[in-house]
Structures are given as structure tokens and as C-alpha cells.
Protein backbone atom coordinates (compact mmCIF):
# COMPACT_ATOMS: atom_id res chain seq x y z
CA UNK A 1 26.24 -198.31 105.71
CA UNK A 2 29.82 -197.01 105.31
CA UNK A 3 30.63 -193.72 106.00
CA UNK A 4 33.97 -192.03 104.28
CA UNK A 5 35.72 -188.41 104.39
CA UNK A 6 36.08 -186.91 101.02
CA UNK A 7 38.28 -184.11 100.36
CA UNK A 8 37.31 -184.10 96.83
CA UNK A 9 34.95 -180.75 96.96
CA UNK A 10 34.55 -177.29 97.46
CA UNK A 11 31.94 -175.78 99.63
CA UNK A 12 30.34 -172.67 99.32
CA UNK A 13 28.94 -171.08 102.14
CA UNK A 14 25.78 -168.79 100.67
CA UNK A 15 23.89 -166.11 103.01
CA UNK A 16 20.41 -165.13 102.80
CA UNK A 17 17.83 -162.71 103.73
CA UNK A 18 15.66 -164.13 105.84
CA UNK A 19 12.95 -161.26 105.97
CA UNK A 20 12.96 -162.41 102.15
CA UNK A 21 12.93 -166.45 102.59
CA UNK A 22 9.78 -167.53 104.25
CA UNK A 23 8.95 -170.89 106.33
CA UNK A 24 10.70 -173.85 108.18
CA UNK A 25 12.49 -175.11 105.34
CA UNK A 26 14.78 -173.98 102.33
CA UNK A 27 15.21 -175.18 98.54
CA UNK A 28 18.53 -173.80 97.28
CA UNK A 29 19.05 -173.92 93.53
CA UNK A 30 22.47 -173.02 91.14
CA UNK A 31 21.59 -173.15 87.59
CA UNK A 32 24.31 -172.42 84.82
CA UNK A 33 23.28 -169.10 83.31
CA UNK A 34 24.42 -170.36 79.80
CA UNK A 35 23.08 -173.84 79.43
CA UNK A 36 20.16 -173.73 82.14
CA UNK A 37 21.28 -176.88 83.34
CA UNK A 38 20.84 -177.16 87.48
CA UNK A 39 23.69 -178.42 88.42
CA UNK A 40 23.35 -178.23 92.17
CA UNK A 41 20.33 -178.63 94.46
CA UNK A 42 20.07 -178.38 98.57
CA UNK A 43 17.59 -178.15 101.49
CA UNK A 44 17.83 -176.89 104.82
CA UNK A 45 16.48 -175.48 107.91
CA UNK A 46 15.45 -171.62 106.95
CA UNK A 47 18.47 -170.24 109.11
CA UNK A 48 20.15 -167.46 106.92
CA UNK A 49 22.91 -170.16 105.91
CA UNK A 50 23.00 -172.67 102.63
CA UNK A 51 25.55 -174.86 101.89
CA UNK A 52 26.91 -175.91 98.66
CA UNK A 53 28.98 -178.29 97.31
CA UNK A 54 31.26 -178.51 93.86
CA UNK A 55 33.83 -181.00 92.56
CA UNK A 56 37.59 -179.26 93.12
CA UNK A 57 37.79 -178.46 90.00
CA UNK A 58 34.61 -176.77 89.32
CA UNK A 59 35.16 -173.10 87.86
CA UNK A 60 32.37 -171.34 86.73
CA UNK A 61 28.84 -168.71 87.13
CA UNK A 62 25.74 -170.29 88.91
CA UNK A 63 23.03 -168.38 89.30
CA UNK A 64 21.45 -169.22 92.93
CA UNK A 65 18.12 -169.10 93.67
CA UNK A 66 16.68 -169.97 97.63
CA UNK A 67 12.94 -170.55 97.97
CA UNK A 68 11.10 -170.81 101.68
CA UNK A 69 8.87 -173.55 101.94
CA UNK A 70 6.22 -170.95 102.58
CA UNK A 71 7.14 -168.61 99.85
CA UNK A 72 9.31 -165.64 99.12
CA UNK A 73 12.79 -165.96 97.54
CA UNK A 74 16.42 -164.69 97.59
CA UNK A 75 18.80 -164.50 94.74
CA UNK A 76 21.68 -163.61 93.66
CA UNK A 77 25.43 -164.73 90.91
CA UNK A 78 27.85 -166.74 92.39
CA UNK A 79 31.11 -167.42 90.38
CA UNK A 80 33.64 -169.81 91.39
CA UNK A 81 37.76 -169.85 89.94
């Protein structure tokens, strides 16, 4: 395996209610409210924090869904220029 640095994206940091989000584990979810098409999909540890990444020249509305692995769900518009 090779490991390299890219500098070619964008991250977005999301926070979440976690009184909302239930369990160990997260799904994250960005889906373009025009075409429907998910363009972005993460999991994590059920910490309050999500990470997302987009190309740099990504501009645009995602609409961001995060599910607990035991139910319950936070979500809100992102839009990124």
C-alpha cells in the first residue's frame, strides 16, 4: 500500500445533536436537493462531529442527513461556494 497527501479537497466539518443521533456508530448522508443524487457518504464514531469531503471545486446545496446506528436522526442544508 502507498499512502499520498492530497490537497485536492475541501472538508466540511458538520455538528450534530447527539441527544438526537442514537448508538455507537454514525451514517452521514449529502444528497443534491435537485437531482437526488448522493453524492457523498461517511461513517463514524457517534461523537457530535462528521466529516466531509468535496473536490475544490465543488459549489453547491447538499442536503445532510446523520443516522445513529441505533436510530434517531439529525438534519439539516449545507451549501458550499
Amino acid at each position: 500500500m502507498s499512502v499520498e497527501v492530497s490537497l485536492n479537497r475541501n472538508v466540511v466539518v458538520l455538528t450534530y445533536d447527539t441527544d438526537l443521533v442514537q448508538g455507537d456508530m454514525i451514517e452521514v448522508r449529502a444528497e443534491n436537493p435537485e437531482s437526488g443524487d448522493v453524492g457523498n457518504r461517511a461513517e463514524g464514531n457517534n461523537d457530535g462531529e462528521a466529516l466531509l469531503f468535496y473536490p475544490k471545486d465543488f459549489t453547491g446545496t447538499n442536503e445532510v442527513t446523520i443516522t445513529g446506528s441505533d436510530g434517531g436522526e439529525d438534519s439539516g442544508t449545507i451549501t458550499i461556494s
